[in-house]
N, C-alpha and C. Protein backbone atom coordinates (compact mmCIF):
# COMPACT_ATOMS: atom_id res chain seq x y z
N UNK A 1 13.87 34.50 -38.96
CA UNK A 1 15.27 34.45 -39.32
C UNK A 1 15.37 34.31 -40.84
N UNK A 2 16.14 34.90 -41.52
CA UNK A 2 16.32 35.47 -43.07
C UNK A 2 17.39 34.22 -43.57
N UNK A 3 17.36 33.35 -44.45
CA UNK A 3 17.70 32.34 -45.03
C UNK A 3 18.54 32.90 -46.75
N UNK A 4 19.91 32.98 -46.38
CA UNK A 4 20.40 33.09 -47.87
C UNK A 4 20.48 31.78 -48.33
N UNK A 5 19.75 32.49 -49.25
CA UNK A 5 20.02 31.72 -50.72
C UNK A 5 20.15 32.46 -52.05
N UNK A 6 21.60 32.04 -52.39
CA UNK A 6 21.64 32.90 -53.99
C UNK A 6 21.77 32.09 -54.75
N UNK A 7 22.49 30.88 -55.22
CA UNK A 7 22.22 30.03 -56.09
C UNK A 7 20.91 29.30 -56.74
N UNK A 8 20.55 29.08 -57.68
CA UNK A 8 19.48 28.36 -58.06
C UNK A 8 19.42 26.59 -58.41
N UNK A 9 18.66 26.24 -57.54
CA UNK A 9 18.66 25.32 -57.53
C UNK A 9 17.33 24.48 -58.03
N UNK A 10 17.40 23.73 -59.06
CA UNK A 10 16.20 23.41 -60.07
C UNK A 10 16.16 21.75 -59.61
N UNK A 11 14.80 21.41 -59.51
CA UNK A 11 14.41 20.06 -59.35
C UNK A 11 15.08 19.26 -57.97
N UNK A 12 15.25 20.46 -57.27
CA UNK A 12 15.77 19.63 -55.93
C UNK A 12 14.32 18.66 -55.35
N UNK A 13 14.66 17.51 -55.16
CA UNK A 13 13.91 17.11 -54.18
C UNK A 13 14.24 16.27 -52.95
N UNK A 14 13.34 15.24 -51.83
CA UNK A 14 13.79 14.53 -50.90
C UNK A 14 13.65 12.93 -51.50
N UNK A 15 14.17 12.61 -52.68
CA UNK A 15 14.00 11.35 -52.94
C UNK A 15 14.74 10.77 -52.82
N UNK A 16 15.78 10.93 -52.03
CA UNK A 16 17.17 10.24 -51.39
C UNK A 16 16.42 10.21 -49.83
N UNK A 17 15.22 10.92 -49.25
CA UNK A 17 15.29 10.99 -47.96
C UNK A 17 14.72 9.11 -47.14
N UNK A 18 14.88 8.40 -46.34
CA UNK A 18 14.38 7.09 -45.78
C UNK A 18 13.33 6.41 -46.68
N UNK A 19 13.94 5.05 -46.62
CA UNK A 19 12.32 4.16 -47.51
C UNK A 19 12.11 3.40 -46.58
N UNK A 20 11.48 3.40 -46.20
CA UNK A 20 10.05 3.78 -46.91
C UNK A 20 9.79 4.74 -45.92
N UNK A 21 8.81 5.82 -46.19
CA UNK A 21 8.35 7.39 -46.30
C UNK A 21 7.81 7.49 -44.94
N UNK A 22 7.86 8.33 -43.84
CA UNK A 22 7.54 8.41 -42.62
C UNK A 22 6.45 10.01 -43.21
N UNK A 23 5.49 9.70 -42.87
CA UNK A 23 4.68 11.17 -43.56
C UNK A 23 4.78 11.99 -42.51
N UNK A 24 4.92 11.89 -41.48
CA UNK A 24 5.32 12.71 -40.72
C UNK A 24 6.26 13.64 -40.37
N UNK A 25 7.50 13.11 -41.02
CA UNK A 25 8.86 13.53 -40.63
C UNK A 25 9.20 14.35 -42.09
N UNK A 26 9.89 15.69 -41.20
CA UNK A 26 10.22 16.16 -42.62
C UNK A 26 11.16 15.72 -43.58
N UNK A 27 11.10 15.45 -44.75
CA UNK A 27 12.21 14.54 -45.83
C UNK A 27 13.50 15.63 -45.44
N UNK A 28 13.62 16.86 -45.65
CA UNK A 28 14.47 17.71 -45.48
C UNK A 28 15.24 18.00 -44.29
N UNK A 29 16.65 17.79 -44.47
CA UNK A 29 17.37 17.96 -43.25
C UNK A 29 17.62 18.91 -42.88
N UNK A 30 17.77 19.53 -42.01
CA UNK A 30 17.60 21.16 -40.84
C UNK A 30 18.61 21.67 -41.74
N UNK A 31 19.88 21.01 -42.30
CA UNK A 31 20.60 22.27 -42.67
C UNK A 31 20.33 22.83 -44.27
N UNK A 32 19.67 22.02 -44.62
CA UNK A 32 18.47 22.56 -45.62
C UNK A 32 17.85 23.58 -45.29
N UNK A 33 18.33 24.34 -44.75
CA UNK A 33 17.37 25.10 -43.97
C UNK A 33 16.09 26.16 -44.70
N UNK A 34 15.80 26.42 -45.65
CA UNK A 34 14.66 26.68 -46.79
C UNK A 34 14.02 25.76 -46.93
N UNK A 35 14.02 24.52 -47.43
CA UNK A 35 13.20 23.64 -47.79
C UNK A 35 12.85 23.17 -46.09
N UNK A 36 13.43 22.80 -45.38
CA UNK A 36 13.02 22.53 -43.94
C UNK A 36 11.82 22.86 -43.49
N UNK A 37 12.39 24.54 -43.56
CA UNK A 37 11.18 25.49 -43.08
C UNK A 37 9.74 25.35 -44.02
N UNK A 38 10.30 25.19 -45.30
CA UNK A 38 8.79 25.70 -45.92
C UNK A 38 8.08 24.45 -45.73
N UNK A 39 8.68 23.21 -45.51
CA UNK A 39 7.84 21.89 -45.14
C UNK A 39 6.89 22.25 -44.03
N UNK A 40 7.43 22.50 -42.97
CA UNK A 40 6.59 22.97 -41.68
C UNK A 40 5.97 23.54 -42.07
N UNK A 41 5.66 24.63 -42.92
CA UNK A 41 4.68 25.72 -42.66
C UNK A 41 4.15 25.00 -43.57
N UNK A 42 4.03 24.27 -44.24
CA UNK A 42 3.25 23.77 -45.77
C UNK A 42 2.04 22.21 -45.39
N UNK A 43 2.90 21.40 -44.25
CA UNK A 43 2.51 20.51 -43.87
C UNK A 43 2.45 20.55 -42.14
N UNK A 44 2.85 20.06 -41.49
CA UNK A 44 2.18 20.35 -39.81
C UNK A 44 1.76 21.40 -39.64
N UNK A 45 2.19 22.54 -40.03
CA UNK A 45 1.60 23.73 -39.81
C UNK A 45 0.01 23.98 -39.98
N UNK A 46 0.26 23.52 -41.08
CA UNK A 46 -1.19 23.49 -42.09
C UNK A 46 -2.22 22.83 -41.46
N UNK A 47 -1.46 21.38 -41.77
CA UNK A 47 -2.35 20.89 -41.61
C UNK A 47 -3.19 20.97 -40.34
N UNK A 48 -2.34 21.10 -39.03
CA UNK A 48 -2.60 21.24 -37.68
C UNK A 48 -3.97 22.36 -37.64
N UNK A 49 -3.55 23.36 -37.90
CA UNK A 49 -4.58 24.41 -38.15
C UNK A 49 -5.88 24.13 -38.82
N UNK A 50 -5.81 23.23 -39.77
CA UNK A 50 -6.91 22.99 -40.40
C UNK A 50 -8.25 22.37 -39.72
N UNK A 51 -7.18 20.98 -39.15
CA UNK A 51 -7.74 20.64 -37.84
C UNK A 51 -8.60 20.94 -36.93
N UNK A 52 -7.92 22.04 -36.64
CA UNK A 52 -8.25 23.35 -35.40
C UNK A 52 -9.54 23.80 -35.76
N UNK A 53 -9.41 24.17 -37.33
CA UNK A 53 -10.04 25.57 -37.72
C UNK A 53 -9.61 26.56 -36.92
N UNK A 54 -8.16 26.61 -36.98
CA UNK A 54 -7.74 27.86 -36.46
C UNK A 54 -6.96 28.47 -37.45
N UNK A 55 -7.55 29.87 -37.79
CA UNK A 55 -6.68 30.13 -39.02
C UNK A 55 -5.55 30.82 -38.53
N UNK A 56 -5.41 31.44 -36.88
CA UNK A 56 -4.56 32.58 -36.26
C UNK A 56 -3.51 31.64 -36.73
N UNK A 57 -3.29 30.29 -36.42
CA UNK A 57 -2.09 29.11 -36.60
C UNK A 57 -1.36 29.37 -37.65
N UNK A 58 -1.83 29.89 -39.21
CA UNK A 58 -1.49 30.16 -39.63
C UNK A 58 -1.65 31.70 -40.74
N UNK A 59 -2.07 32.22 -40.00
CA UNK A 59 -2.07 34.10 -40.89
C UNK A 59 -0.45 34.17 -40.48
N UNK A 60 -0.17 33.80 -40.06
CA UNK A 60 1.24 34.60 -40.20
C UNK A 60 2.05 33.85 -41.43
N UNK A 61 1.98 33.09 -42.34
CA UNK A 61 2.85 32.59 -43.16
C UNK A 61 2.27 32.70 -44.52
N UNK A 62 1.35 34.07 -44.61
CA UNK A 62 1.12 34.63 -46.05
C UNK A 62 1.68 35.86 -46.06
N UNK A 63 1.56 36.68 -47.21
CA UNK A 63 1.36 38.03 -47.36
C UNK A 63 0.46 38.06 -48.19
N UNK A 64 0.48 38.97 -47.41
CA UNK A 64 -1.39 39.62 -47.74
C UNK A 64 -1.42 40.36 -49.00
N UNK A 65 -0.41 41.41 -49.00
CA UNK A 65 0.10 42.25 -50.26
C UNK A 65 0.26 41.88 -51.08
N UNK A 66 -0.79 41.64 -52.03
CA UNK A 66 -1.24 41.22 -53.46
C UNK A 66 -0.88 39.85 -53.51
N UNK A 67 -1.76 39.18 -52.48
CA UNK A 67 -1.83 37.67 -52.22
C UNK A 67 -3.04 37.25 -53.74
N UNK A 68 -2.50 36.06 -54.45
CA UNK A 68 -3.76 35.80 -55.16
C UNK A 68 -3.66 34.02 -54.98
N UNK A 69 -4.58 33.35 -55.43
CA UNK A 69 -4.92 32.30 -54.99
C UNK A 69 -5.54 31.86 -56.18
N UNK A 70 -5.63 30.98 -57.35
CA UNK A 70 -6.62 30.34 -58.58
C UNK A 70 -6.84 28.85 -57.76
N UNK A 71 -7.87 28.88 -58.71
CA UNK A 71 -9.10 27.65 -58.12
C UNK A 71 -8.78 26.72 -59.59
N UNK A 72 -7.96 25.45 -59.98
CA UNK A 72 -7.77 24.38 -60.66
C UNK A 72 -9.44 24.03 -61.13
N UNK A 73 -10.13 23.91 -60.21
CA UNK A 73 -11.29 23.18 -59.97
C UNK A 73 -11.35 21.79 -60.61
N UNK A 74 -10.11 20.69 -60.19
CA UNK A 74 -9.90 19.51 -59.98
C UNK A 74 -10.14 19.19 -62.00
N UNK A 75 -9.56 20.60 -62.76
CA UNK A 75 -9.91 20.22 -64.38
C UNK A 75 -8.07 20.75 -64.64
N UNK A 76 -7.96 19.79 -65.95
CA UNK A 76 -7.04 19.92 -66.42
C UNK A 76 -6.81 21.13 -67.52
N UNK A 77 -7.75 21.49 -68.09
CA UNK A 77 -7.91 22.41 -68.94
C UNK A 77 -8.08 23.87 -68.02
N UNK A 78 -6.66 24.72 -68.39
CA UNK A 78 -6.97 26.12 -67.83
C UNK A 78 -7.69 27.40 -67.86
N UNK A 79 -8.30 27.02 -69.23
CA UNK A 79 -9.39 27.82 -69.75
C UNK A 79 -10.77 27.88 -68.37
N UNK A 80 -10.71 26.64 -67.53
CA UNK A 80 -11.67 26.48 -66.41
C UNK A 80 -11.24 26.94 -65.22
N UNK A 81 -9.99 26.88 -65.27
CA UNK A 81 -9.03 27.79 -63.64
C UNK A 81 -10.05 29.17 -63.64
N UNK A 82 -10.29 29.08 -62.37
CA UNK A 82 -10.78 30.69 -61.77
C UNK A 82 -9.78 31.65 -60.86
N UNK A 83 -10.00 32.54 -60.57
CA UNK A 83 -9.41 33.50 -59.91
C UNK A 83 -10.19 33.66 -58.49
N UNK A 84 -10.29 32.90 -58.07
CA UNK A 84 -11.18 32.71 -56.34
C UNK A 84 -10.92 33.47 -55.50
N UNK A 85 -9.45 33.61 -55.31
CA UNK A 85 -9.19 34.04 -54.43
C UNK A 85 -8.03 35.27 -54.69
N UNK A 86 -8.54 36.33 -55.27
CA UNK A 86 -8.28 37.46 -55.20
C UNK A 86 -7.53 38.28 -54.18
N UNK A 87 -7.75 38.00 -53.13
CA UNK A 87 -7.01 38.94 -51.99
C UNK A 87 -7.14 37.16 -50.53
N UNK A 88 -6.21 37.49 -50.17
CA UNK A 88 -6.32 36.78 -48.95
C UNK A 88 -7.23 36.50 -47.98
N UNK A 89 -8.23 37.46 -48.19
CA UNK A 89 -9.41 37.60 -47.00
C UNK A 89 -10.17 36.71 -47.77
N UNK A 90 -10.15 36.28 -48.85
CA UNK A 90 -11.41 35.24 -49.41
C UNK A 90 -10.85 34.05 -49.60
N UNK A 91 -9.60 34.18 -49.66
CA UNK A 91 -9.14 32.05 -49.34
C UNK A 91 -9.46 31.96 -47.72
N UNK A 92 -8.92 33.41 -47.14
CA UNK A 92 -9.03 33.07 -45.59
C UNK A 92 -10.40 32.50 -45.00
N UNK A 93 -11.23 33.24 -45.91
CA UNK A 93 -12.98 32.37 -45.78
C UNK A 93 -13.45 31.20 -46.19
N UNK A 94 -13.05 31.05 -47.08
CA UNK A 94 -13.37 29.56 -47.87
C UNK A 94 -11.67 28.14 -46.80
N UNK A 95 -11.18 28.86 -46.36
CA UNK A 95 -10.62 27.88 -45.78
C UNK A 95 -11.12 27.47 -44.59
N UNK A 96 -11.51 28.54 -43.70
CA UNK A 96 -12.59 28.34 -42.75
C UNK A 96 -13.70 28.15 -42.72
N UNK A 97 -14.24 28.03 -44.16
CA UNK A 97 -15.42 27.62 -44.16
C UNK A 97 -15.21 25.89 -44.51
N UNK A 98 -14.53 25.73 -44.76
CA UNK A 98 -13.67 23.79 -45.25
C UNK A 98 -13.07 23.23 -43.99
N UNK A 99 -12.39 23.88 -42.91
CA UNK A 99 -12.38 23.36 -41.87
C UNK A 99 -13.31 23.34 -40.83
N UNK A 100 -14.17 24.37 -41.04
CA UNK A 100 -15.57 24.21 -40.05
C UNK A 100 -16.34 22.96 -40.24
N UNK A 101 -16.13 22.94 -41.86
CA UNK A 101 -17.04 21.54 -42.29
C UNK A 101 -16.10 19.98 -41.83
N UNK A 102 -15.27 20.44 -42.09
CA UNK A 102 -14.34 19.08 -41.40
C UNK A 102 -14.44 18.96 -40.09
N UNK A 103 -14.17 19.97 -39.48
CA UNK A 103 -14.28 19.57 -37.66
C UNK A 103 -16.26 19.42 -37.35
N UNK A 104 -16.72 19.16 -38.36
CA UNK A 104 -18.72 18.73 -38.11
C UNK A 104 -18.17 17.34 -38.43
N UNK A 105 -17.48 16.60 -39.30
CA UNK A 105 -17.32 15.33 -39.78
C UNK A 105 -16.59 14.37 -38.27
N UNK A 106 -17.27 13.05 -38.29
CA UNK A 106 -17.43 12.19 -37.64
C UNK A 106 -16.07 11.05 -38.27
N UNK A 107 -15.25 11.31 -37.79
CA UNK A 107 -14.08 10.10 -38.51
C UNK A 107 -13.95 8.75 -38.08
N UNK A 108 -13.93 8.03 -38.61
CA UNK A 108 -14.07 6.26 -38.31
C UNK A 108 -11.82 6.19 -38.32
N UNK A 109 -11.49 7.19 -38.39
CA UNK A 109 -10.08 7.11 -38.06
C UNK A 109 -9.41 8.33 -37.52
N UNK A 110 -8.06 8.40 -37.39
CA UNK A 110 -7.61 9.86 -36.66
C UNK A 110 -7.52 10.66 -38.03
N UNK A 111 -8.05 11.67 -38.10
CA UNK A 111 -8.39 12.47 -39.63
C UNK A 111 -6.79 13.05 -39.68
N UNK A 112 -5.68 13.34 -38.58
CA UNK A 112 -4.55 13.81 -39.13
C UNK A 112 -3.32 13.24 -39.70
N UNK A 113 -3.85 11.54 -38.83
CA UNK A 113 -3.04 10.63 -39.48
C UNK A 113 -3.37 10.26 -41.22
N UNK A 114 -4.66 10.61 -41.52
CA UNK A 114 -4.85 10.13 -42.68
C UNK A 114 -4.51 11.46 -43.78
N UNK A 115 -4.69 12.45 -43.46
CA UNK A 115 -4.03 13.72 -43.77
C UNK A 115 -2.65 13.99 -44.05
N UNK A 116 -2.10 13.38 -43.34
CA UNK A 116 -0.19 13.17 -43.28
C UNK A 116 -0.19 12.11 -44.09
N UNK A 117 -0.52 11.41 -43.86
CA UNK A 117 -0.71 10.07 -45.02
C UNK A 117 -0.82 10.26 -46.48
N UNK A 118 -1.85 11.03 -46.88
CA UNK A 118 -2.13 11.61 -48.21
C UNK A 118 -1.29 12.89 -48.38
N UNK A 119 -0.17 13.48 -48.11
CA UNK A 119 0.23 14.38 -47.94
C UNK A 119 1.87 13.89 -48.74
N UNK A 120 1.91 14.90 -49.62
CA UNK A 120 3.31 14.36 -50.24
C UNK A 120 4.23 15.83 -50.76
N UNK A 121 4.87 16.56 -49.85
CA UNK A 121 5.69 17.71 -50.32
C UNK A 121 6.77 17.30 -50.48
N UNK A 122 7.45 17.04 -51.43
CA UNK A 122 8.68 16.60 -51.52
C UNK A 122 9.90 17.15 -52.74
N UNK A 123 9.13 18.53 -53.27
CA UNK A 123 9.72 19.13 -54.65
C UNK A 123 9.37 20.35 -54.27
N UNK A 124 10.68 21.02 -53.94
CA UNK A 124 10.77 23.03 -53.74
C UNK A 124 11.95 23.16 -54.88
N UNK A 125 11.29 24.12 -55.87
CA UNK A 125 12.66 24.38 -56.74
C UNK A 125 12.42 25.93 -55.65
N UNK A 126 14.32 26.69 -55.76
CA UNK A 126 14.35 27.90 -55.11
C UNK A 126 15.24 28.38 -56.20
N UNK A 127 15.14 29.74 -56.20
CA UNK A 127 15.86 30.74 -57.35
C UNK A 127 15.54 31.47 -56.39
N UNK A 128 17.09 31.95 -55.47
CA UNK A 128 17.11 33.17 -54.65
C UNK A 128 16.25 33.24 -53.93
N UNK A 129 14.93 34.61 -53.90
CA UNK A 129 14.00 34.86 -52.18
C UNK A 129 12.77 34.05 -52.53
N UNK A 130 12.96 33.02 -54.10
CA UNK A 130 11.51 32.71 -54.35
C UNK A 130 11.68 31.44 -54.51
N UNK A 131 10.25 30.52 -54.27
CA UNK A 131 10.60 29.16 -54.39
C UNK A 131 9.09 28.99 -54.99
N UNK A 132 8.84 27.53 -55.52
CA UNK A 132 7.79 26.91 -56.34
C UNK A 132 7.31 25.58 -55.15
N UNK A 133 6.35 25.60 -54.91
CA UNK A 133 6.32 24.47 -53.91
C UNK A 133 5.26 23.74 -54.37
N UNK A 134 5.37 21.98 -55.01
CA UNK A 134 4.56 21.25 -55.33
C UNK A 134 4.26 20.51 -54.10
N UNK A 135 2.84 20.66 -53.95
CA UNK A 135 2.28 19.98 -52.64
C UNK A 135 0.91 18.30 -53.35
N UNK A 136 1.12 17.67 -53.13
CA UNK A 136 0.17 16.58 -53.92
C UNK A 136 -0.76 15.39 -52.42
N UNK A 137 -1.55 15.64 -52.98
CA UNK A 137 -2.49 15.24 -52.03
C UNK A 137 -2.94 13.77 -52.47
N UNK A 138 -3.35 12.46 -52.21
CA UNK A 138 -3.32 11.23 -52.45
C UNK A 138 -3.73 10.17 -51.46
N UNK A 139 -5.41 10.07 -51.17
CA UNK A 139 -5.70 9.57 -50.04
C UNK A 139 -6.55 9.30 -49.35
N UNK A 140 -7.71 8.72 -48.33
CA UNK A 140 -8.92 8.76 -48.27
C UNK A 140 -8.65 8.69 -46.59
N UNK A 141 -9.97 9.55 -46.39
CA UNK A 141 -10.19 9.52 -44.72
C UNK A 141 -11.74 8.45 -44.19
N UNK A 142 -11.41 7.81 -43.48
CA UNK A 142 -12.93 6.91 -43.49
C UNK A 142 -13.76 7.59 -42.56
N UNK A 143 -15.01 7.91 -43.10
CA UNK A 143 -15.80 8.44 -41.81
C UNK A 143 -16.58 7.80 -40.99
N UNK A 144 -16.82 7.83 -40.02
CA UNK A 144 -18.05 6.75 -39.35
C UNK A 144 -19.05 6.42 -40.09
N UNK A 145 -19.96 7.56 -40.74
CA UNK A 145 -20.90 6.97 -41.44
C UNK A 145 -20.81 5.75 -42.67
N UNK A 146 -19.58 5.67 -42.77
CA UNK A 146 -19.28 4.08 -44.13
C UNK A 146 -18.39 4.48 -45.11
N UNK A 147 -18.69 5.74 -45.39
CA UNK A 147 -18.33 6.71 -46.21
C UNK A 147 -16.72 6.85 -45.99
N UNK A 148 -16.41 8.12 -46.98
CA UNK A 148 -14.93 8.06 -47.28
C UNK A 148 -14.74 9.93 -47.50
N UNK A 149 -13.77 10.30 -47.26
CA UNK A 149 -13.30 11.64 -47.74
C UNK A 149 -12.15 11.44 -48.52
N UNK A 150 -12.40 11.28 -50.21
CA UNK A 150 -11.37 11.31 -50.87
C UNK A 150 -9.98 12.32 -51.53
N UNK A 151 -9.13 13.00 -51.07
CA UNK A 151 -8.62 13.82 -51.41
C UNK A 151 -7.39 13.47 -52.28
N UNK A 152 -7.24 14.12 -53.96
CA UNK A 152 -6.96 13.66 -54.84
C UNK A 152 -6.69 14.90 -55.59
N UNK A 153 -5.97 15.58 -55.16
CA UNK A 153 -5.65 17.21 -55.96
C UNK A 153 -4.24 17.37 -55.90
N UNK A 154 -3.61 18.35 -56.28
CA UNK A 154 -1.98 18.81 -56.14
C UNK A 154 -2.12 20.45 -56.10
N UNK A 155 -1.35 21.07 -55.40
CA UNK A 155 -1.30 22.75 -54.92
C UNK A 155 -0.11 23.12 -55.52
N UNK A 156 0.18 24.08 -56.47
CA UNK A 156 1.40 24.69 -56.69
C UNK A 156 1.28 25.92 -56.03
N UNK A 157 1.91 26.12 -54.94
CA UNK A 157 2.46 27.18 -54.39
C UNK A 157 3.80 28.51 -54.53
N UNK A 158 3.52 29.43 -54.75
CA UNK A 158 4.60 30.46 -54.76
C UNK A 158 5.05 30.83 -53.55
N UNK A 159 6.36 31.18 -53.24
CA UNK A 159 6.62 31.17 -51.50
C UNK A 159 7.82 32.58 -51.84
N UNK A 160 8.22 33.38 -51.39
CA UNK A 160 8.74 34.14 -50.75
C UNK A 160 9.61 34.65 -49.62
N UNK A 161 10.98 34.94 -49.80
CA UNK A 161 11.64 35.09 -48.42
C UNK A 161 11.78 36.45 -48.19
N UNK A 162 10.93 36.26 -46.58
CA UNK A 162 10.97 37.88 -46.12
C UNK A 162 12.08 37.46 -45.02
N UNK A 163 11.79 38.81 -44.12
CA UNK A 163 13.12 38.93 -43.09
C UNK A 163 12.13 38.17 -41.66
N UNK A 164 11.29 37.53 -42.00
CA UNK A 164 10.52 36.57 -40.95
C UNK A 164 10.67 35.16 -41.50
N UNK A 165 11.20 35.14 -42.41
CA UNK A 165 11.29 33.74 -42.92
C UNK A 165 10.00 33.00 -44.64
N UNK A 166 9.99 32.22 -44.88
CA UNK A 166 9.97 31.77 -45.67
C UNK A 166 7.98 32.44 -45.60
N UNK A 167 7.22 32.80 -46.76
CA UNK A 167 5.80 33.32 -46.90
C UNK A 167 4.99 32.62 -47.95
N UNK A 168 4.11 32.00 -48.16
CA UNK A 168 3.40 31.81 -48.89
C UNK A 168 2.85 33.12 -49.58
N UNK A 169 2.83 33.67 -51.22
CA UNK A 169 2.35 34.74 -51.88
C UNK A 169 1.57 34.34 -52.60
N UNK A 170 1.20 33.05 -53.05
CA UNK A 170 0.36 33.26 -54.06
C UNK A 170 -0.11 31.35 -54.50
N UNK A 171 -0.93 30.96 -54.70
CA UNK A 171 -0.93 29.26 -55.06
C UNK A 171 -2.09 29.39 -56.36
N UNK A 172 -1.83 27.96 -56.92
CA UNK A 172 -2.63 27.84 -58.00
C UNK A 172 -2.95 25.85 -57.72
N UNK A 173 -4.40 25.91 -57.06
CA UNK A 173 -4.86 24.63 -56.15
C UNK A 173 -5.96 23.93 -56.86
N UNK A 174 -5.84 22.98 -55.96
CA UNK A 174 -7.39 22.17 -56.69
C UNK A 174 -7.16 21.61 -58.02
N UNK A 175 -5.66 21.26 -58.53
CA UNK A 175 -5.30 21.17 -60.05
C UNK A 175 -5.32 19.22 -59.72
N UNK A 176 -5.58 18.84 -61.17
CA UNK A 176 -6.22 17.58 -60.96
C UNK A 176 -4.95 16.68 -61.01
N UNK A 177 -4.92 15.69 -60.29
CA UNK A 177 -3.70 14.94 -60.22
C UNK A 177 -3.87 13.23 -60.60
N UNK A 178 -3.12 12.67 -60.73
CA UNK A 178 -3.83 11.49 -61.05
C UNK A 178 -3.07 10.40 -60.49
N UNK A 179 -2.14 10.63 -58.97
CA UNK A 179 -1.75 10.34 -58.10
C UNK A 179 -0.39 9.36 -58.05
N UNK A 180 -0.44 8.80 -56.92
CA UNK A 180 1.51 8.45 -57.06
C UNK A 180 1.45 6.39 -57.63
């Protein structure tokens, strides 16, 4: 379903949404209906799939058509950003190759609760069919072995409105954050 939006709207976020923060629940209210949607596909969606290692969960909320993807590589200086992911078929690998390795990991907790937990989308600027989506990550998963999975990055995402609804086109990930 196709979502107008013609006005631009700069620095919207959910910082009016409940305090304290339910990571679960989307900050955005349904008749938001853009920011709503792109929560789902950005966070349960995601994350669910990741889970899975199912990527079918989510191929449908890219385009493929001159999809590109840069690698931050957790440095502040852009002179070190790479171009990784060139076409969609090579994030689509390296993402399944990151959830294969996660679903081998042994969690000393529920890995989606701690995932939602470290999970903070709460800033979509939209200008018409395009939106900017800051995704910030902030959080540790405990594993059985003693150990910890620290995740500590932020994703700027480019998103797109087709006549299926809201698309991920393009992100620039792995950019170093220095948390909330």
């Amino acid at each position: 379903m196709k979502t107008a939006i013609h006005e631009k709207n700069f620095n919207m976020s959910a910082e009016t949404a409940q305090n304290p923060r339910d990571p679960m629940k989307n900050p955005f209210a349904p008749d938001d209906s853009a920011r709503h949607a792109i929560w789902e596909m950005l966070v349960p969606r995601d994350i669910d799939a990741f889970l899975a290692a199912d990527w079918s969960m989510v191929e449908g909320d890219f385009i493929a058509e001159n999809f590109t993807g840069m690698n931050g590589n957790f440095d502040p200086n852009p002179q070190k950003w790479t171009l990784s992911f060139a076409a969609l078929d090579a994030y689509r690998d390296e993402w399944l190759r990151q959830a294969t390795a996660n679903r081998s990991t042994e969690y000393a907790e529920d890995p989606r609760a701690a995932i939602f937990s470290a999970t903070r989308l709460e800033e979509i600027e939209i200008d018409g069919p395009a939106a900017l989506v800051r995704k910030k990550f902030d959080g540790r998963i405990k594993r059985a072995d003693g150990g910890e999975d620290r995740m500590l990055w932020q994703t700027l995402y480019w998103c797109r409105e087709s006549a299926e609804g809201w698309k991920i086109a393009g992100f620039v990930g792995y950019l170093p954050y220095a948390g909330s």
